[in-house]
C-alpha atoms as a PDB file:
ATOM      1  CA  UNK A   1       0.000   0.000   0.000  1.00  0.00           C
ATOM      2  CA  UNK A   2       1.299   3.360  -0.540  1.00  0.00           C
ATOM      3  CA  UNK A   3       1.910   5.939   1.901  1.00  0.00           C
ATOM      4  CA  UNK A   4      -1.198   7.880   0.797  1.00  0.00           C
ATOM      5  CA  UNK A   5      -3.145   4.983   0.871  1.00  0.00           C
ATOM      6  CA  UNK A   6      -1.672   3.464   4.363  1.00  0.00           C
ATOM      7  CA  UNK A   7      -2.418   7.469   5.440  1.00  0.00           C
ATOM      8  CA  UNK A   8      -5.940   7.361   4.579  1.00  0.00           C
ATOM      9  CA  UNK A   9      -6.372   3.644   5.699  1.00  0.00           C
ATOM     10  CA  UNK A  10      -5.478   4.736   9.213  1.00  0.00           C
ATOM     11  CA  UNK A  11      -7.514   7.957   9.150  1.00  0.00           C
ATOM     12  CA  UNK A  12     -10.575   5.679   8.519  1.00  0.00           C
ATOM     13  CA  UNK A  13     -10.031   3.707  11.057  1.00  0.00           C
ATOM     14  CA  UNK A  14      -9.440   6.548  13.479  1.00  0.00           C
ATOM     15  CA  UNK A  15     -12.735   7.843  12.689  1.00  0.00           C
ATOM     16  CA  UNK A  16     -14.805   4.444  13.086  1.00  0.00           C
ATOM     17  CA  UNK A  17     -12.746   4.198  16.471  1.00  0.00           C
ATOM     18  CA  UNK A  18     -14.098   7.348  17.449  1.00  0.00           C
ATOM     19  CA  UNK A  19     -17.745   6.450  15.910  1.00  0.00           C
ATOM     20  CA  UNK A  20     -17.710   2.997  17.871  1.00  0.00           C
ATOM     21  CA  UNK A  21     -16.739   4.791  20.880  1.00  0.00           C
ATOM     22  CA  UNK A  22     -19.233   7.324  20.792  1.00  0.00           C
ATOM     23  CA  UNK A  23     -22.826   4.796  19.947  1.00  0.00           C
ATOM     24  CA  UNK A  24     -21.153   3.177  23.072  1.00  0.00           C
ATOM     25  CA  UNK A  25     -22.020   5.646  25.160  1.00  0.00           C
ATOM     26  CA  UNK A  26     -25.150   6.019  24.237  1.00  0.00           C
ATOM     27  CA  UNK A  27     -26.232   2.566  24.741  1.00  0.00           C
ATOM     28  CA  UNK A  28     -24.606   3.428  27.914  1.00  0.00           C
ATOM     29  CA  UNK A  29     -26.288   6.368  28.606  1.00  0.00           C
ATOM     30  CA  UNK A  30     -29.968   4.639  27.679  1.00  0.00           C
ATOM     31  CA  UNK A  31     -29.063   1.640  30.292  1.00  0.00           C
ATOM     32  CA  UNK A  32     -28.782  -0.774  27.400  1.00  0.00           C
ATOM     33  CA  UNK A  33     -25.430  -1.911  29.042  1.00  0.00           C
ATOM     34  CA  UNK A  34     -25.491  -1.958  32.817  1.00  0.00           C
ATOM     35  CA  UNK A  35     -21.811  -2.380  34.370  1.00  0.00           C
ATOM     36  CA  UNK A  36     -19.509  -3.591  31.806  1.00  0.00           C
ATOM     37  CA  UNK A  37     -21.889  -5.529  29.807  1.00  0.00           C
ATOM     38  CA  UNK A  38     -22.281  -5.917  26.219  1.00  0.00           C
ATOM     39  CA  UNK A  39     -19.867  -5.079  23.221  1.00  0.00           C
ATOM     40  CA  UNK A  40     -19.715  -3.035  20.229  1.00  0.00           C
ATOM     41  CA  UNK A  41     -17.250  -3.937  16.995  1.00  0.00           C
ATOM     42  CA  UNK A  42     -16.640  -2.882  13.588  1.00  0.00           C
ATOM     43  CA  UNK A  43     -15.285  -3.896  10.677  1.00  0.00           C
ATOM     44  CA  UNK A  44     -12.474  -2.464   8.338  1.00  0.00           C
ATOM     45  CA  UNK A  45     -11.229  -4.152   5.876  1.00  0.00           C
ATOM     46  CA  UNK A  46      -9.852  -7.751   6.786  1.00  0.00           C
ATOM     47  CA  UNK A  47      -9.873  -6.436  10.323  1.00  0.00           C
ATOM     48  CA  UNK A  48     -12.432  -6.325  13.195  1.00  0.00           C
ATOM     49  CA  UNK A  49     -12.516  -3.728  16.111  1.00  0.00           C
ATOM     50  CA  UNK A  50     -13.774  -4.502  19.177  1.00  0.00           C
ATOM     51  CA  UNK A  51     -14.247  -3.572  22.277  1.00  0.00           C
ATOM     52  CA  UNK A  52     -11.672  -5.308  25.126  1.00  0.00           C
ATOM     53  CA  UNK A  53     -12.991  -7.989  27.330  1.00  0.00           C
ATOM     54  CA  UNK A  54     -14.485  -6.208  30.895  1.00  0.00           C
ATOM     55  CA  UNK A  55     -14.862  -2.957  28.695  1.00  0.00           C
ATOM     56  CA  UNK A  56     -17.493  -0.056  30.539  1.00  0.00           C
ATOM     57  CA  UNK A  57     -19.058   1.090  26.989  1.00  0.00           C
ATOM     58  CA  UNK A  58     -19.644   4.430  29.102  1.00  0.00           C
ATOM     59  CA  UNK A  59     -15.782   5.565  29.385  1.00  0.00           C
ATOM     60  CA  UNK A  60     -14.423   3.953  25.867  1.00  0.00           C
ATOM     61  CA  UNK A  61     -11.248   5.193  24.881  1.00  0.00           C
ATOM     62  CA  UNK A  62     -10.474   4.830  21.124  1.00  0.00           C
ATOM     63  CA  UNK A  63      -7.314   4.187  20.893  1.00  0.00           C
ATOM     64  CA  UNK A  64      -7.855   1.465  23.629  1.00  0.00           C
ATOM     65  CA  UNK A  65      -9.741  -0.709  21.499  1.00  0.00           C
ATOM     66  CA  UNK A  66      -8.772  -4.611  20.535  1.00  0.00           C
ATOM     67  CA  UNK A  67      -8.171  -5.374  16.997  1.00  0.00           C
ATOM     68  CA  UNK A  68      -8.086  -9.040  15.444  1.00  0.00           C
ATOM     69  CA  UNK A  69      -8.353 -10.452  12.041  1.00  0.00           C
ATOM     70  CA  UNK A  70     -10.673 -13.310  10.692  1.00  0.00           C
ATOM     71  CA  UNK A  71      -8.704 -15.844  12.247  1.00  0.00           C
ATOM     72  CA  UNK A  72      -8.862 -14.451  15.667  1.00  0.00           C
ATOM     73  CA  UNK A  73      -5.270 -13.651  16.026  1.00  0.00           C
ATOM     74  CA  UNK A  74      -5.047 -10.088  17.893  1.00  0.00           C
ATOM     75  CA  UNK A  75      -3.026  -7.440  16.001  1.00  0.00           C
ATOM     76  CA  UNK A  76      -3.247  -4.947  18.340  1.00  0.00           C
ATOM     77  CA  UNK A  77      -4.538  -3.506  21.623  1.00  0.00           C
ATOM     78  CA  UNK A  78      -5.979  -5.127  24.805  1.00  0.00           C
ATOM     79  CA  UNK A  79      -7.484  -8.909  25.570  1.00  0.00           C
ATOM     80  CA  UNK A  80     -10.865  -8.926  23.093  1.00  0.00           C
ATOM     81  CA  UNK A  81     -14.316  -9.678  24.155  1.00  0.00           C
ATOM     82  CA  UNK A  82     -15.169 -13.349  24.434  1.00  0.00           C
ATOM     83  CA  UNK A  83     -17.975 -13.213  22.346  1.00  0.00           C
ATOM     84  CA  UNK A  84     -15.923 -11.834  19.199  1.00  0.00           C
ATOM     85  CA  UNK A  85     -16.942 -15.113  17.621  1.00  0.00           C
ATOM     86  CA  UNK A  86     -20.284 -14.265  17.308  1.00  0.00           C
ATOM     87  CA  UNK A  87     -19.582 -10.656  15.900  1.00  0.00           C
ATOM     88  CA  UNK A  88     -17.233 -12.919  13.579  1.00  0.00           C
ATOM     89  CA  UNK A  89     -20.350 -15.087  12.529  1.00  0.00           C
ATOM     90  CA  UNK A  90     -22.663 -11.962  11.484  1.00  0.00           C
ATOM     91  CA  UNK A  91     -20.035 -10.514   9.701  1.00  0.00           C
ATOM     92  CA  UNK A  92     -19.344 -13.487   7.742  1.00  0.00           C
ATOM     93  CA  UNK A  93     -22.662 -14.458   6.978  1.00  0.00           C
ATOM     94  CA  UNK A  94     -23.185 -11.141   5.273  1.00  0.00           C
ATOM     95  CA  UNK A  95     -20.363  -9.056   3.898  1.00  0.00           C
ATOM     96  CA  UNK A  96     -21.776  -6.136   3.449  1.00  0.00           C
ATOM     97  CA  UNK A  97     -22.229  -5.560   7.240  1.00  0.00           C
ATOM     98  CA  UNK A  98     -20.121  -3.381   8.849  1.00  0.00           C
ATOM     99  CA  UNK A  99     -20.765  -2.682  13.079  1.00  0.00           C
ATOM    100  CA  UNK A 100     -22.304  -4.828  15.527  1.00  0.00           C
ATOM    101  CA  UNK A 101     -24.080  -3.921  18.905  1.00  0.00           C
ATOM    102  CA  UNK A 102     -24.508  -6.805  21.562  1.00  0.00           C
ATOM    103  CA  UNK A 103     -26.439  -5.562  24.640  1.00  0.00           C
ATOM    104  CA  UNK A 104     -27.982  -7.338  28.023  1.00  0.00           C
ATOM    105  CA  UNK A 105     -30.610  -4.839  27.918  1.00  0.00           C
ATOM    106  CA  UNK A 106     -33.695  -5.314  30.427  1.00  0.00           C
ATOM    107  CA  UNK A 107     -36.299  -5.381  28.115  1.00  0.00           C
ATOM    108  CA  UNK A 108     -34.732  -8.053  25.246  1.00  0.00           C
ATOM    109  CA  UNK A 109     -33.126  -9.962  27.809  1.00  0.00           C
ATOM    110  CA  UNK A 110     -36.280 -10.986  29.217  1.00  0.00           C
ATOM    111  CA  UNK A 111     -37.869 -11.440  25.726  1.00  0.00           C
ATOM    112  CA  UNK A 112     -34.628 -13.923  25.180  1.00  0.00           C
ATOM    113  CA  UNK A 113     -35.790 -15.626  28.006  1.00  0.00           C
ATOM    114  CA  UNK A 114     -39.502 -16.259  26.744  1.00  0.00           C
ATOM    115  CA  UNK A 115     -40.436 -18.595  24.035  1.00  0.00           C
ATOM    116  CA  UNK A 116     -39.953 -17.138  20.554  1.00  0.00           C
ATOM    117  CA  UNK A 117     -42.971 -15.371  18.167  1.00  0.00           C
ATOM    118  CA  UNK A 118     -42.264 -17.826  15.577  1.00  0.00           C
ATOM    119  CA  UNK A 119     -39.116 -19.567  14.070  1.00  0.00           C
ATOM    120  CA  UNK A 120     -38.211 -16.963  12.063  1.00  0.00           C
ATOM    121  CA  UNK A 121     -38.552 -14.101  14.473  1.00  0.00           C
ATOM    122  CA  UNK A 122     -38.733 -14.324  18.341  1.00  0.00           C
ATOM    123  CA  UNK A 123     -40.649 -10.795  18.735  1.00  0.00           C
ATOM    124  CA  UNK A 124     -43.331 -10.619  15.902  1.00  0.00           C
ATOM    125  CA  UNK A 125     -44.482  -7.169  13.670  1.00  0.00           C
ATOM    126  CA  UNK A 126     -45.464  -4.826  16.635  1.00  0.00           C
ATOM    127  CA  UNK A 127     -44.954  -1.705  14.687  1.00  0.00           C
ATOM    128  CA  UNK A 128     -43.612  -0.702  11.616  1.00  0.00           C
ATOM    129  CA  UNK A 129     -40.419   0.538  12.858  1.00  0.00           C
ATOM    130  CA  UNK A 130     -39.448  -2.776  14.106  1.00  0.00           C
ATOM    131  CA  UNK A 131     -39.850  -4.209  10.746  1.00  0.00           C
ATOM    132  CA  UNK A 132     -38.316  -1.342   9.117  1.00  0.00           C
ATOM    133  CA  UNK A 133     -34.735  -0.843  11.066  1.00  0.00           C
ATOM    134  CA  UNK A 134     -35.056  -4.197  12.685  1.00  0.00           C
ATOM    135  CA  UNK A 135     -36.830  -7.300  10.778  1.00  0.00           C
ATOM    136  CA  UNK A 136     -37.429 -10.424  11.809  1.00  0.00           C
ATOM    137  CA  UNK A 137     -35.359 -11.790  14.758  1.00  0.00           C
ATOM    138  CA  UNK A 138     -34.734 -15.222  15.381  1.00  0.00           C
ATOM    139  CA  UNK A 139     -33.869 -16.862  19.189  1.00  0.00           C
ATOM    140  CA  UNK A 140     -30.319 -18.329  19.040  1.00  0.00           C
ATOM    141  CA  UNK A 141     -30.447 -21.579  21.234  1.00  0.00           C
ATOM    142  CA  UNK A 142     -28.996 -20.725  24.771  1.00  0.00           C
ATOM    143  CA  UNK A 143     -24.770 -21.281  25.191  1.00  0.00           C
ATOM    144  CA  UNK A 144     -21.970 -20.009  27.496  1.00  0.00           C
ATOM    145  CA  UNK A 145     -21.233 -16.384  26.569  1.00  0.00           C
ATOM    146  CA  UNK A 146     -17.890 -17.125  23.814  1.00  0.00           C
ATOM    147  CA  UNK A 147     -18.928 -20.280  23.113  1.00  0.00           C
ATOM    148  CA  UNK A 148     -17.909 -20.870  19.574  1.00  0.00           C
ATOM    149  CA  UNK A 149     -20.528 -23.407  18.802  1.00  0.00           C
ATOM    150  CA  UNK A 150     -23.340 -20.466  18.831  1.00  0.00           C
ATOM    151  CA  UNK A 151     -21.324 -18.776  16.276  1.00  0.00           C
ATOM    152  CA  UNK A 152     -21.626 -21.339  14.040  1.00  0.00           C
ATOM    153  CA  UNK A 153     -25.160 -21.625  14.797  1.00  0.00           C
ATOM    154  CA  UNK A 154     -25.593 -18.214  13.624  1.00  0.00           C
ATOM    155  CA  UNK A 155     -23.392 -18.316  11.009  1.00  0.00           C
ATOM    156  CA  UNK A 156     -24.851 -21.828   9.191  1.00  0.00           C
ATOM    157  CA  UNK A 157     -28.290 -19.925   9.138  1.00  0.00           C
ATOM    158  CA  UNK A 158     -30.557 -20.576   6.655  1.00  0.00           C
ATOM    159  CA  UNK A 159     -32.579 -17.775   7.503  1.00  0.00           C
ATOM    160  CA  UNK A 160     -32.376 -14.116   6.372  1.00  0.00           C
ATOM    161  CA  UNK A 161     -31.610 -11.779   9.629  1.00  0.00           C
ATOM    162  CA  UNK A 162     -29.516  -8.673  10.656  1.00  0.00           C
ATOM    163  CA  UNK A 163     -30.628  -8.777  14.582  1.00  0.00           C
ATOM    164  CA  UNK A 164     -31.226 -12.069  16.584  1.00  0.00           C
ATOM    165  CA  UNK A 165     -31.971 -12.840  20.867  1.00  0.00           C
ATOM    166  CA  UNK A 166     -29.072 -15.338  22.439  1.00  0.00           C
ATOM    167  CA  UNK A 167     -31.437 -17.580  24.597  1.00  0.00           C
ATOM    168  CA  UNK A 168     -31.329 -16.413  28.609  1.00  0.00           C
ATOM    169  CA  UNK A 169     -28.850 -13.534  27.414  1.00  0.00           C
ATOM    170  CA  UNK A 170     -29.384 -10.564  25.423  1.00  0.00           C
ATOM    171  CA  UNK A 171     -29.223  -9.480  21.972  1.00  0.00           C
ATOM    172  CA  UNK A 172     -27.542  -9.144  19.074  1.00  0.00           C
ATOM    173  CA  UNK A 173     -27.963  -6.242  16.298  1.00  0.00           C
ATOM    174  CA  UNK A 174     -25.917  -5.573  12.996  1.00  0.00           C
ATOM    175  CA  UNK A 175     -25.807  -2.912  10.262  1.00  0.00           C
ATOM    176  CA  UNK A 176     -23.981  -1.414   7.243  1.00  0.00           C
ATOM    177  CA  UNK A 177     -23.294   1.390   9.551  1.00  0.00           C
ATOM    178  CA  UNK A 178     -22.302   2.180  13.190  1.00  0.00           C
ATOM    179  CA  UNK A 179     -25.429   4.524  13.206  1.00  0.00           C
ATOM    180  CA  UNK A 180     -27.602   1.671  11.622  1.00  0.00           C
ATOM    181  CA  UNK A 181     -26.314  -1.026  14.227  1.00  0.00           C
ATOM    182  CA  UNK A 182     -27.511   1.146  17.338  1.00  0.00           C
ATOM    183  CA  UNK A 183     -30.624   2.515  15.800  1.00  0.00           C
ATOM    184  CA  UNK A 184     -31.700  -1.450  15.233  1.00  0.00           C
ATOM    185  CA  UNK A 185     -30.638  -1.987  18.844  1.00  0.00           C
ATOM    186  CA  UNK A 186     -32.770   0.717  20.417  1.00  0.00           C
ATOM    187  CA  UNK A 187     -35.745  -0.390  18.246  1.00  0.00           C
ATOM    188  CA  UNK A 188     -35.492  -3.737  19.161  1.00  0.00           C
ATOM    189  CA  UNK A 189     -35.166  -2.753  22.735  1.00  0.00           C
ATOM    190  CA  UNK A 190     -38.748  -0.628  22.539  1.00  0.00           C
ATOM    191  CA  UNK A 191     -40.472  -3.298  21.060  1.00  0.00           C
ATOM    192  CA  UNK A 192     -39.842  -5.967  23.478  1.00  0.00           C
ATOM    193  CA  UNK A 193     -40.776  -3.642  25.852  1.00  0.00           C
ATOM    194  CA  UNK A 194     -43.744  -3.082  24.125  1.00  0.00           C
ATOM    195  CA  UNK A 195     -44.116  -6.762  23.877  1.00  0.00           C
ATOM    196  CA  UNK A 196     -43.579  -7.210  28.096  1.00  0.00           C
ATOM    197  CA  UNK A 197     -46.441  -4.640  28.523  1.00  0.00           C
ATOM    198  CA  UNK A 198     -48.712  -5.792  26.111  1.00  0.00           C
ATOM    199  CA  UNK A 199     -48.316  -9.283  28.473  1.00  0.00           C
ATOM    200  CA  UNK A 200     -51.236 -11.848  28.078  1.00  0.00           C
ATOM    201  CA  UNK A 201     -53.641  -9.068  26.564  1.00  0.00           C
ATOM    202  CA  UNK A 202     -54.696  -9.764  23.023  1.00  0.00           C
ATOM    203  CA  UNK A 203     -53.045  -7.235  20.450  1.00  0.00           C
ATOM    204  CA  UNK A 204     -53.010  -6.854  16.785  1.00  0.00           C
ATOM    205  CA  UNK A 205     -49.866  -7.234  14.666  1.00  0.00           C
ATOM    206  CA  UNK A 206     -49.234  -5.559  11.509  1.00  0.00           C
ATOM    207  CA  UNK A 207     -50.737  -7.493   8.634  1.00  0.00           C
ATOM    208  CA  UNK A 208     -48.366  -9.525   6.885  1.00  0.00           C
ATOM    209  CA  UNK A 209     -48.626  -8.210   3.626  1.00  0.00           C
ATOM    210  CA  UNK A 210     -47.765  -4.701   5.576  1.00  0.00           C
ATOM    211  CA  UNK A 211     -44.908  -6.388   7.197  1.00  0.00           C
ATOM    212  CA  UNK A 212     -43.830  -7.641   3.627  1.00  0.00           C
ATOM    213  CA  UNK A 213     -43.997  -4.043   2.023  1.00  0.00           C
ATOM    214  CA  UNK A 214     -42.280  -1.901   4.442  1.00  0.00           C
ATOM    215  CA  UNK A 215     -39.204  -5.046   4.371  1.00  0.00           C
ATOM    216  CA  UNK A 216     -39.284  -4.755   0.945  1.00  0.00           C
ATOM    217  CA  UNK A 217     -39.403  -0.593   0.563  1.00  0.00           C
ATOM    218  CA  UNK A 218     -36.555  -0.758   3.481  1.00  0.00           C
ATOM    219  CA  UNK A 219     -34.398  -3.523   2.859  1.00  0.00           C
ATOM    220  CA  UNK A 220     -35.127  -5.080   5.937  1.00  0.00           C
ATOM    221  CA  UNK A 221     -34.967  -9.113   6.164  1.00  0.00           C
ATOM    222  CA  UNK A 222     -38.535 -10.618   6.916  1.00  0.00           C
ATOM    223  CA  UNK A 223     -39.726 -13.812   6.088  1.00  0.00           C
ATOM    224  CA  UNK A 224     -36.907 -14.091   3.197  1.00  0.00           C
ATOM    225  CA  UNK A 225     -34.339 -16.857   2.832  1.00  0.00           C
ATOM    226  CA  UNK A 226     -30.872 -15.870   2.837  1.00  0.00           C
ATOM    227  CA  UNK A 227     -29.383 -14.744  -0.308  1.00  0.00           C
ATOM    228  CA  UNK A 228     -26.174 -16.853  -0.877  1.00  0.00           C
ATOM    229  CA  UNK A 229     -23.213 -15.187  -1.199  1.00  0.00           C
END
């Protein structure tokens, strides 16, 4: 690579350092991330940046961040977080995805405790937003936070998704963007919230043909098959 390109190779990643630290905070900030839960990466190039293992997403440095290639060997910076495999699995089951938010927050923990909506999704078409920023999101069978064989889980997929619960943990949200990762993350937060309130009470769900639509005006995977890549 040549120096101008090395240059502006680094200033990128400076920036989505600074990007990654800053949607940190305001998952911390919302009490999506209580303690030093959760973990936040993003991908450049051949590279993944992640947040280091025990990390408070409320006082991120960014030049303190962990940064490992495909085959998990660390390049640079501190111990990564366990759970890097999964972040590994989402972005290899879709290339075009670039940031990932995983959160223990109150409200989608509990709905990753519950039994899921369907196969497809565990939280079904509350409102159009879900379906728009979120889409269908499937429950990933319960294992030990890091444990490689959930990866693979997620990874093998047949199933079209960009946001998923880990059973009795938390969840999991992706995006072609930083900004797109935590916007999916907060939506997916209010509507298992929604869902907790709602409780036992009948409710209506969008229509499916709605559902279909506003994926297909928004890009957002519902009821598709994965596209192979």
């Amino acid at each position: 690579m040549s120096d101008k390109g090395s240059r502006i190779s680094s200033e990128t990643e400076a920036a989505l350092r600074r990007e990654l630290t800053a949607a940190a905070a305001r998952l911390a900030e919302t009490g999506m991330c209580p303690g030093s839960s959760g973990n936040v990466s993003v991908r450049h190039g051949d590279r993944i940046i992640i947040t280091a293992t025990g990390a408070d997403l409320a006082a991120l440095d960014p030049d303190d961040l962990s940064v490992l290639d495909f085959d998990a060997t660390l390049l640079s910076g501190p111990q990564p977080s366990k759970e890097y495999p999964f972040h590994r699995a989402f972005y290899r089951r879709d290339e075009t995805l670039r940031a990932i938010v995983h959160v223990h927050s109150p409200a989608a923990s509990a709905c990753s405790c519950l039994e899921p909506w369907s196969e497809l999704s565990a939280v079904p078409p509350l409102t159009p937003y879900f379906v728009m920023r979120v889409g269908q999101t499937p429950l990933i069978p319960y294992a030990d936070p890091g444990d490689q064989a959930q990866a693979d889980s997620i990874e093998a997929s047949t199933s079209m998704f960009r946001a998923a619960l880990l059973g009795n943990h938390g969840a999991i949200t992706a995006g072609r963007t930083v900004r797109e990762a935590l916007d999916a993350a907060v939506e997916l937060e209010h509507t298992c919230d929604l869902l907790l309130r709602l409780g036992s009470r009948p409710f209506r769900l969008l229509p499916e043909q709605t559902a279909e639509r506003l994926a297909k005006k928004y890009d957002s995977p519902w009821g598709r098959p994965r596209t192979t890549q």
